[in-house]
N, C-alpha and C. Protein backbone atom coordinates (compact mmCIF):
# COMPACT_ATOMS: atom_id res chain seq x y z
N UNK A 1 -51.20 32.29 6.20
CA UNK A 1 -50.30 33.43 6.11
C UNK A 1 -50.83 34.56 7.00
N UNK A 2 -49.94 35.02 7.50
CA UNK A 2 -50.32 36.33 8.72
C UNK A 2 -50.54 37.86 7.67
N UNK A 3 -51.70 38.08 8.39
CA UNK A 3 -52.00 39.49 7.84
C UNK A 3 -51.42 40.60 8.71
N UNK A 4 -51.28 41.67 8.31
CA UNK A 4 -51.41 42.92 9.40
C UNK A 4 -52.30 44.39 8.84
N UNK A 5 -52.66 44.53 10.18
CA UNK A 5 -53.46 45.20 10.31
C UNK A 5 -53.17 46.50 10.60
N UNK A 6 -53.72 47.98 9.89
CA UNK A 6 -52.56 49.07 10.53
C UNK A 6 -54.50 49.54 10.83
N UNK A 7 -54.59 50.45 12.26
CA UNK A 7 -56.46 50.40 12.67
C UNK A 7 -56.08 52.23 12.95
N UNK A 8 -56.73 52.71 13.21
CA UNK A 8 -56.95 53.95 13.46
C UNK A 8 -57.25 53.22 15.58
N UNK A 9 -57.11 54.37 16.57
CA UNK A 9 -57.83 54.55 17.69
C UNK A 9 -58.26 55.59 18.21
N UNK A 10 -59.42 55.73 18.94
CA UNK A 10 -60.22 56.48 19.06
C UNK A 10 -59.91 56.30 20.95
N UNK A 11 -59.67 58.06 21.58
CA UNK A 11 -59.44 57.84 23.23
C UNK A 11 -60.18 59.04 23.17
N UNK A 12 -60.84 58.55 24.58
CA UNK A 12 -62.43 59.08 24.99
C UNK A 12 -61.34 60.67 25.57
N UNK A 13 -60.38 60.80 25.84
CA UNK A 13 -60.25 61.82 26.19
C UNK A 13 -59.20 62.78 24.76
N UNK A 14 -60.04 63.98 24.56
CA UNK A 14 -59.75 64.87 23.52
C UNK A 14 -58.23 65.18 23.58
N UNK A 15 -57.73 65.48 24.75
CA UNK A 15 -56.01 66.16 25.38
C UNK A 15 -55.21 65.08 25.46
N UNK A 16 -55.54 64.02 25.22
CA UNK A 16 -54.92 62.95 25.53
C UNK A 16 -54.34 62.29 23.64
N UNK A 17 -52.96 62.71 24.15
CA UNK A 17 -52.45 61.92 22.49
C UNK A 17 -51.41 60.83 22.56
N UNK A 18 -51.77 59.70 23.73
CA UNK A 18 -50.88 58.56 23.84
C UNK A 18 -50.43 58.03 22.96
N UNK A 19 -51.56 57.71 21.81
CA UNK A 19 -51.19 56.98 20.90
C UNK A 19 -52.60 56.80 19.90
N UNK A 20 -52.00 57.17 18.52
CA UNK A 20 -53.39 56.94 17.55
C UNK A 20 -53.58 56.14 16.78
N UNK A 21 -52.50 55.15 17.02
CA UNK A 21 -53.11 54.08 15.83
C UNK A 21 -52.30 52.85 16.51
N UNK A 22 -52.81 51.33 15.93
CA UNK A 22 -51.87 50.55 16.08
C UNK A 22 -52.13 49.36 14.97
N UNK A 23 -50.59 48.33 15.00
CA UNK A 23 -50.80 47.31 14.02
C UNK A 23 -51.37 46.05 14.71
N UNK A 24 -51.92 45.46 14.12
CA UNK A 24 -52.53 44.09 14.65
C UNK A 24 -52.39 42.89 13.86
N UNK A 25 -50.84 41.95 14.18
CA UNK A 25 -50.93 40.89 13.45
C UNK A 25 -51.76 39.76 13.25
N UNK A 26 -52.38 39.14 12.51
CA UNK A 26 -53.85 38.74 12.35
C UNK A 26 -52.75 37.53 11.59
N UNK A 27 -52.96 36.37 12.88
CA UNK A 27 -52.33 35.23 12.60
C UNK A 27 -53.30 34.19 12.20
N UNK A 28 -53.02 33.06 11.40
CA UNK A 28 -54.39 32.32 11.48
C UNK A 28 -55.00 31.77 12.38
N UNK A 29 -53.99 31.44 13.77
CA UNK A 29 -54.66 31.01 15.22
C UNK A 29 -55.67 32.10 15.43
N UNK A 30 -55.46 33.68 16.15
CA UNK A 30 -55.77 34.70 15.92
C UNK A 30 -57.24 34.83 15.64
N UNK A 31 -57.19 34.67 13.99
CA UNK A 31 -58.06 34.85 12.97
C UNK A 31 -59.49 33.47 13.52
N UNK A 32 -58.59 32.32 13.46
CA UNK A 32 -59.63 31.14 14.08
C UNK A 32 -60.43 31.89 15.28
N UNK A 33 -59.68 32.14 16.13
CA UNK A 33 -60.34 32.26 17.81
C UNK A 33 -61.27 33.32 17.26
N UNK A 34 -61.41 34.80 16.37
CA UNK A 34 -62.25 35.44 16.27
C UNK A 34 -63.29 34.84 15.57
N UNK A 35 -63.25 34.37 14.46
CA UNK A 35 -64.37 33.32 13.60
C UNK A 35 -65.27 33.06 15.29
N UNK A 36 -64.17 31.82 15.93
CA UNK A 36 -64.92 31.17 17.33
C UNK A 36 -65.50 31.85 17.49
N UNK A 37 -64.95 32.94 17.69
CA UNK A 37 -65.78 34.02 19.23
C UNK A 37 -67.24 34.62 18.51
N UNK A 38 -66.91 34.85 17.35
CA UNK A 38 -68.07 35.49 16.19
C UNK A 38 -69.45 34.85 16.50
N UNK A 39 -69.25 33.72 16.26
CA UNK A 39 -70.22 32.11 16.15
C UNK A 39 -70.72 32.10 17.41
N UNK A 40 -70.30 32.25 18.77
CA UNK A 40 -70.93 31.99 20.04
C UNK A 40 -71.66 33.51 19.98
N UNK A 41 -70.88 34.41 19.78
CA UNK A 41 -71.93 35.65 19.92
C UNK A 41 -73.27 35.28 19.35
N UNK A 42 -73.14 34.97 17.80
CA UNK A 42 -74.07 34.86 17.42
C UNK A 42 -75.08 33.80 17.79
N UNK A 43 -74.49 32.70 17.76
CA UNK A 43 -75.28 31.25 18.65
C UNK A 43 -75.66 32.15 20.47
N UNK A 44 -75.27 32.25 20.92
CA UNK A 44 -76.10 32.90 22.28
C UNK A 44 -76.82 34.68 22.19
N UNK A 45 -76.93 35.01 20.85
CA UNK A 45 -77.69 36.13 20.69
C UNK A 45 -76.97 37.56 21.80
N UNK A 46 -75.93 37.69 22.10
CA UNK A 46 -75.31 38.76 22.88
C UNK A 46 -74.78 39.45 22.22
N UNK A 47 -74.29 40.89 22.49
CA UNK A 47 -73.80 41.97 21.71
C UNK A 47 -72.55 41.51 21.42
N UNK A 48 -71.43 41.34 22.53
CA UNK A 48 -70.03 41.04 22.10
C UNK A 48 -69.98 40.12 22.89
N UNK A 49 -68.11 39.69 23.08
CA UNK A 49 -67.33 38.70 23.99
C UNK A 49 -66.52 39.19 24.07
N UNK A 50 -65.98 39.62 25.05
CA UNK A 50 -64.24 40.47 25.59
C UNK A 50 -63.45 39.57 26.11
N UNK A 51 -62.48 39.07 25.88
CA UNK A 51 -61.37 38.37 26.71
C UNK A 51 -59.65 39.50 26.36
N UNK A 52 -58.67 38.81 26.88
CA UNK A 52 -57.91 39.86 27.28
C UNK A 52 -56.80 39.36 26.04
N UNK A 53 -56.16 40.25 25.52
CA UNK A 53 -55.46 39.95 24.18
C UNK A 53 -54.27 40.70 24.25
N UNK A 54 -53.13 40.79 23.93
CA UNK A 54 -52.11 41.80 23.74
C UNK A 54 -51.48 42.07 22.79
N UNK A 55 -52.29 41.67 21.45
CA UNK A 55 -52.12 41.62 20.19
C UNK A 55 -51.38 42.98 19.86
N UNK A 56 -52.54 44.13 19.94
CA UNK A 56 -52.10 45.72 19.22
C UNK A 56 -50.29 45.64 19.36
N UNK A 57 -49.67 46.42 18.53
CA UNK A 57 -48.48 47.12 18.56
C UNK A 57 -49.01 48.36 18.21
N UNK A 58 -48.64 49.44 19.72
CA UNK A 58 -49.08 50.99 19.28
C UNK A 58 -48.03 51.87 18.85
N UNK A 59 -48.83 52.61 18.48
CA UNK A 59 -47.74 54.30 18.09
C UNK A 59 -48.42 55.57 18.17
N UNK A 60 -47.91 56.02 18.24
CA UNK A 60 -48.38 57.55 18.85
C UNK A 60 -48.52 58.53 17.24
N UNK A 61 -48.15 57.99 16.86
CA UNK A 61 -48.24 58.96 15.36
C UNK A 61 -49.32 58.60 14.41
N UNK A 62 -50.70 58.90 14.53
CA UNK A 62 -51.87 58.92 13.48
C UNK A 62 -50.96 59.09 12.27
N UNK A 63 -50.22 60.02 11.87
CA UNK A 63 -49.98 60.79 10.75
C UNK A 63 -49.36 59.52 9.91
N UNK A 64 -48.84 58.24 10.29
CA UNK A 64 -48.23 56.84 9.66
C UNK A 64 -49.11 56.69 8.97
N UNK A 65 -50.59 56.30 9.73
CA UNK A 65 -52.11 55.95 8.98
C UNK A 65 -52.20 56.67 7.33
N UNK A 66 -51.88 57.47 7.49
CA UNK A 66 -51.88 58.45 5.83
C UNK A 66 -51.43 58.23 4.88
N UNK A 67 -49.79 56.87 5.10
CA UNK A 67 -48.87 56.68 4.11
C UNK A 67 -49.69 55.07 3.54
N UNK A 68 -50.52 54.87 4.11
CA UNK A 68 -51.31 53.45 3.45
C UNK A 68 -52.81 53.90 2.79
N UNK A 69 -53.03 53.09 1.99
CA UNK A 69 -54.45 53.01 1.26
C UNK A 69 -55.11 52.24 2.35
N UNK A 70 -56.48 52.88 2.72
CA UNK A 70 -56.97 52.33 3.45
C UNK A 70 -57.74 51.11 2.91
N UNK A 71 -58.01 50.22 3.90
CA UNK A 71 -59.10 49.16 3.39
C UNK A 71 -60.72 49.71 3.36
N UNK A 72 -60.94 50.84 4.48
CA UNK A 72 -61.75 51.25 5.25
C UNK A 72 -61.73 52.66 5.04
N UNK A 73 -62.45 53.20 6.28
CA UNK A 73 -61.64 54.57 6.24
C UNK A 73 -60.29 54.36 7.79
N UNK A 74 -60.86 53.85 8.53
CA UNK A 74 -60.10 53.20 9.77
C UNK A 74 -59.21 52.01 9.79
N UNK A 75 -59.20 50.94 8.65
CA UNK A 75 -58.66 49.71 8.42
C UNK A 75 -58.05 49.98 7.29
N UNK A 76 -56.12 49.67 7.65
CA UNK A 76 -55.41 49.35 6.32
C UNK A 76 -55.01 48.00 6.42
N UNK A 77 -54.70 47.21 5.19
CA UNK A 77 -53.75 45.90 5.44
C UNK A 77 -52.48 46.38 5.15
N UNK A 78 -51.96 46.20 5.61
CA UNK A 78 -49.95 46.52 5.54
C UNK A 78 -49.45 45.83 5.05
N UNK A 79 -47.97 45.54 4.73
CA UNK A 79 -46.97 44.31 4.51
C UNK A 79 -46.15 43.99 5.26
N UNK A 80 -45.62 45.76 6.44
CA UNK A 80 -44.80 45.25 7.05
C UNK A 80 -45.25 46.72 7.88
N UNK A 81 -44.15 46.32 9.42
CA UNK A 81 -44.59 47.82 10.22
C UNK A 81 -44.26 48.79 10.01
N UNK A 82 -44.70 49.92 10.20
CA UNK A 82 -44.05 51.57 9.73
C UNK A 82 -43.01 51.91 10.21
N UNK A 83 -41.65 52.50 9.62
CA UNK A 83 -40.54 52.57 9.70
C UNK A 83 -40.27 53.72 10.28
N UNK A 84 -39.61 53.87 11.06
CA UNK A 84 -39.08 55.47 12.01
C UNK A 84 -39.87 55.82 13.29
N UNK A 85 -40.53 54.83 13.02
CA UNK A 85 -41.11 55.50 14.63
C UNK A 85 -41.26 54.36 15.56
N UNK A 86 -41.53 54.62 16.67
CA UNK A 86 -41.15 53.67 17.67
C UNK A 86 -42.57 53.26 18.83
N UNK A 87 -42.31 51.86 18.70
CA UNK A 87 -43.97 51.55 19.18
C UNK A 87 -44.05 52.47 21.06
N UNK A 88 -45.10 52.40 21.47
CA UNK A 88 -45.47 52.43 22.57
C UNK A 88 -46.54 52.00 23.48
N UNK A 89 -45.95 50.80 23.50
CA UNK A 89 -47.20 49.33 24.49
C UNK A 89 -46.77 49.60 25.67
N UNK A 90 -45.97 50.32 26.34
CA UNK A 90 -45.75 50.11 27.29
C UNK A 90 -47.22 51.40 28.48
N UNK A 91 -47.62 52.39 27.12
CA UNK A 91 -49.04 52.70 27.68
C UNK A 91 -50.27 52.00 27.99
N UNK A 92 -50.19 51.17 27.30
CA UNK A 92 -51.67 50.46 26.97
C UNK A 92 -51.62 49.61 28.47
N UNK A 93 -53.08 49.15 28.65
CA UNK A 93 -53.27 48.73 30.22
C UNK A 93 -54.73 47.89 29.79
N UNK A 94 -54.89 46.60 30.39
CA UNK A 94 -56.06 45.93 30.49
C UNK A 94 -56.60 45.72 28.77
N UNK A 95 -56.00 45.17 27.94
CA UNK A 95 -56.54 45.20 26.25
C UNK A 95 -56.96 43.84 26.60
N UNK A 96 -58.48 44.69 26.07
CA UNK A 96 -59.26 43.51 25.50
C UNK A 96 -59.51 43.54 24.20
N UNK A 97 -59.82 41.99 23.62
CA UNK A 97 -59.99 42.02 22.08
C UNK A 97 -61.79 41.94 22.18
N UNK A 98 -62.45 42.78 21.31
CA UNK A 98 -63.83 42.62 21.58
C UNK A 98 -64.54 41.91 20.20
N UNK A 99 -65.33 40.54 20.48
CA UNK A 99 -65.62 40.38 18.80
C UNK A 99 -67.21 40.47 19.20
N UNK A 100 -67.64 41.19 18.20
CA UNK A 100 -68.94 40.84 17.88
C UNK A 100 -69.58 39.96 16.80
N UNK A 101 -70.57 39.97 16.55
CA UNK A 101 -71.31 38.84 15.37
C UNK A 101 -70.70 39.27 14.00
N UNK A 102 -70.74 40.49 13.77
CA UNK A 102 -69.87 40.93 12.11
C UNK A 102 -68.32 41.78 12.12
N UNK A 103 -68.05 41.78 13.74
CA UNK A 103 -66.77 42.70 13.49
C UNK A 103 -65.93 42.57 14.92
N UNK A 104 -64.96 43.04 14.96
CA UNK A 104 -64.35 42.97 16.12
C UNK A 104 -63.19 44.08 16.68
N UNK A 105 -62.56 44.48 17.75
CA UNK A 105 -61.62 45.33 17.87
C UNK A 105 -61.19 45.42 19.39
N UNK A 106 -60.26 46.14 19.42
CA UNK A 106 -59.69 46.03 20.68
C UNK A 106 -60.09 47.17 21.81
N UNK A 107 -59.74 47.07 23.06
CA UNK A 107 -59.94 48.23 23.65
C UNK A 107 -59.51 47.93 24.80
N UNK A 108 -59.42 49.21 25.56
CA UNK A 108 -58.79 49.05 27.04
C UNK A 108 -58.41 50.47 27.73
N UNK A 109 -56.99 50.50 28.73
CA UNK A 109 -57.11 51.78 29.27
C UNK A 109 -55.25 52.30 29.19
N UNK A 110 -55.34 53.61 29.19
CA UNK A 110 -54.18 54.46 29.38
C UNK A 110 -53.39 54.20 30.66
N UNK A 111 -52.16 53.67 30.93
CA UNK A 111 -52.08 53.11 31.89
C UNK A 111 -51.97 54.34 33.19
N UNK A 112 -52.34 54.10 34.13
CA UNK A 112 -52.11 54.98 35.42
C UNK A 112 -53.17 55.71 35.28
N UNK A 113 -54.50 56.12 34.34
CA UNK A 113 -54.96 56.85 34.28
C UNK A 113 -56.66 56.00 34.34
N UNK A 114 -57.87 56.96 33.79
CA UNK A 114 -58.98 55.89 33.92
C UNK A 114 -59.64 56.32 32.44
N UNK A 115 -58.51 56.67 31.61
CA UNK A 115 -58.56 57.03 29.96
C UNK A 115 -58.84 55.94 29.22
N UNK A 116 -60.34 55.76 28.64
CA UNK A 116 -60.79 54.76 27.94
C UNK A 116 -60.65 54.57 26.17
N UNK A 117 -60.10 53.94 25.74
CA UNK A 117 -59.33 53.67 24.46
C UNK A 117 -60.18 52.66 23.50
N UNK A 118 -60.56 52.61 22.06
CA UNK A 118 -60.79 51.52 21.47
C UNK A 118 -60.47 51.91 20.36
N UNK A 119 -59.96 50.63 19.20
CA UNK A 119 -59.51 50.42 17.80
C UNK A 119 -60.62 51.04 17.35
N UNK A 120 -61.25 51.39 16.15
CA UNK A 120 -61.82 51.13 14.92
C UNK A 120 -62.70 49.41 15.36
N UNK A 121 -63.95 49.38 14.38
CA UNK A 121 -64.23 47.98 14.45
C UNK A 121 -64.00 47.73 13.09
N UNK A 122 -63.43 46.46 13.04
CA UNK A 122 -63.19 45.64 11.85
C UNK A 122 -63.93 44.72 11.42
N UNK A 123 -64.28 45.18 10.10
CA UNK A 123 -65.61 43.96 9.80
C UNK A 123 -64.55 42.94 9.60
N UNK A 124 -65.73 41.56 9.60
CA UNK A 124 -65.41 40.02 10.21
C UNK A 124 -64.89 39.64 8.49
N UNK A 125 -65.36 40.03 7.53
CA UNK A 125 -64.59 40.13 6.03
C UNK A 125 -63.27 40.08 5.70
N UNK A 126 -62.91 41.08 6.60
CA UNK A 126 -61.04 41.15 6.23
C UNK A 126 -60.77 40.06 6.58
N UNK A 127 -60.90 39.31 7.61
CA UNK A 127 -60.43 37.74 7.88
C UNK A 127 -59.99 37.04 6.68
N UNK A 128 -61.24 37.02 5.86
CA UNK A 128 -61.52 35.74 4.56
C UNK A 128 -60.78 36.49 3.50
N UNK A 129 -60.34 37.58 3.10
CA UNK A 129 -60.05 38.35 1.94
C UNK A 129 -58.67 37.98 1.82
N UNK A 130 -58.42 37.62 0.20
CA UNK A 130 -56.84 37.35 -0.13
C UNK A 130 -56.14 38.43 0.15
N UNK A 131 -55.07 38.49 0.78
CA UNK A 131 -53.63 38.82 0.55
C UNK A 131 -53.22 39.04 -0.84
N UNK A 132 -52.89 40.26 -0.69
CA UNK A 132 -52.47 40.72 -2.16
C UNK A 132 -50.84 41.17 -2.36
């Protein structure tokens, strides 16, 4: 069963309010390839593994983040996407999904610009945790 993910994002530039949060459907293919990616980090002892993902659905409105209980302070699980507002992927540029040995998250750039962007990291836990 597919989870979703509602993440907080964090952009290296302060004036810059493209977009503050996004959802991340966390399919069990998805979910497998991060486990994978987890396991080689850890089996070859390296910090992360970046490959290129286009998972996120963004939005420009942090203030959505507020209407969920967080899992985290940065990680909610959702049921479904936030209503009234309208995504905007058409900013996002070069997303990579980054996993490390206990957690993972996305990141990349503002498009046209050299504005550096990343999710929240998500511990490798939410994976295994029931659906409620």
């Amino acid at each position: 069963m597919n989870r979703m993910l509602l993440v907080k994002i964090d952009i290296e530039d302060d004036y810059d309010d493209s977009f503050g949060c996004a959802v991340i459907e966390v399919t069990p293919t998805l979910s497998l390839r991060i486990k994978q990616l987890s396991s080689v980090v850890h089996n070859l002892r390296v910090l992360y593994i970046k490959e290129f993902d286009n998972t996120p659905i963004f939005f420009n409105t942090p203030e959505q983040f507020l209407y969920y209980t967080p899992k985290t302070e940065e990680v909610a699980i959702i049921q479904r996407l936030p209503t009234g507002i309208t995504p905007v992927n058409n900013l996002a540029d070069c997303i990579t999904l980054c996993v490390c040995k206990d957690s993972f998250y996305w990141s990349g750039m503002i498009k046209n610009t050299n504005i550096h962007w990343e999710t929240c990291e998500i511990p490798m836990d939410i994976l295994s945790e029931e659906i409620v």
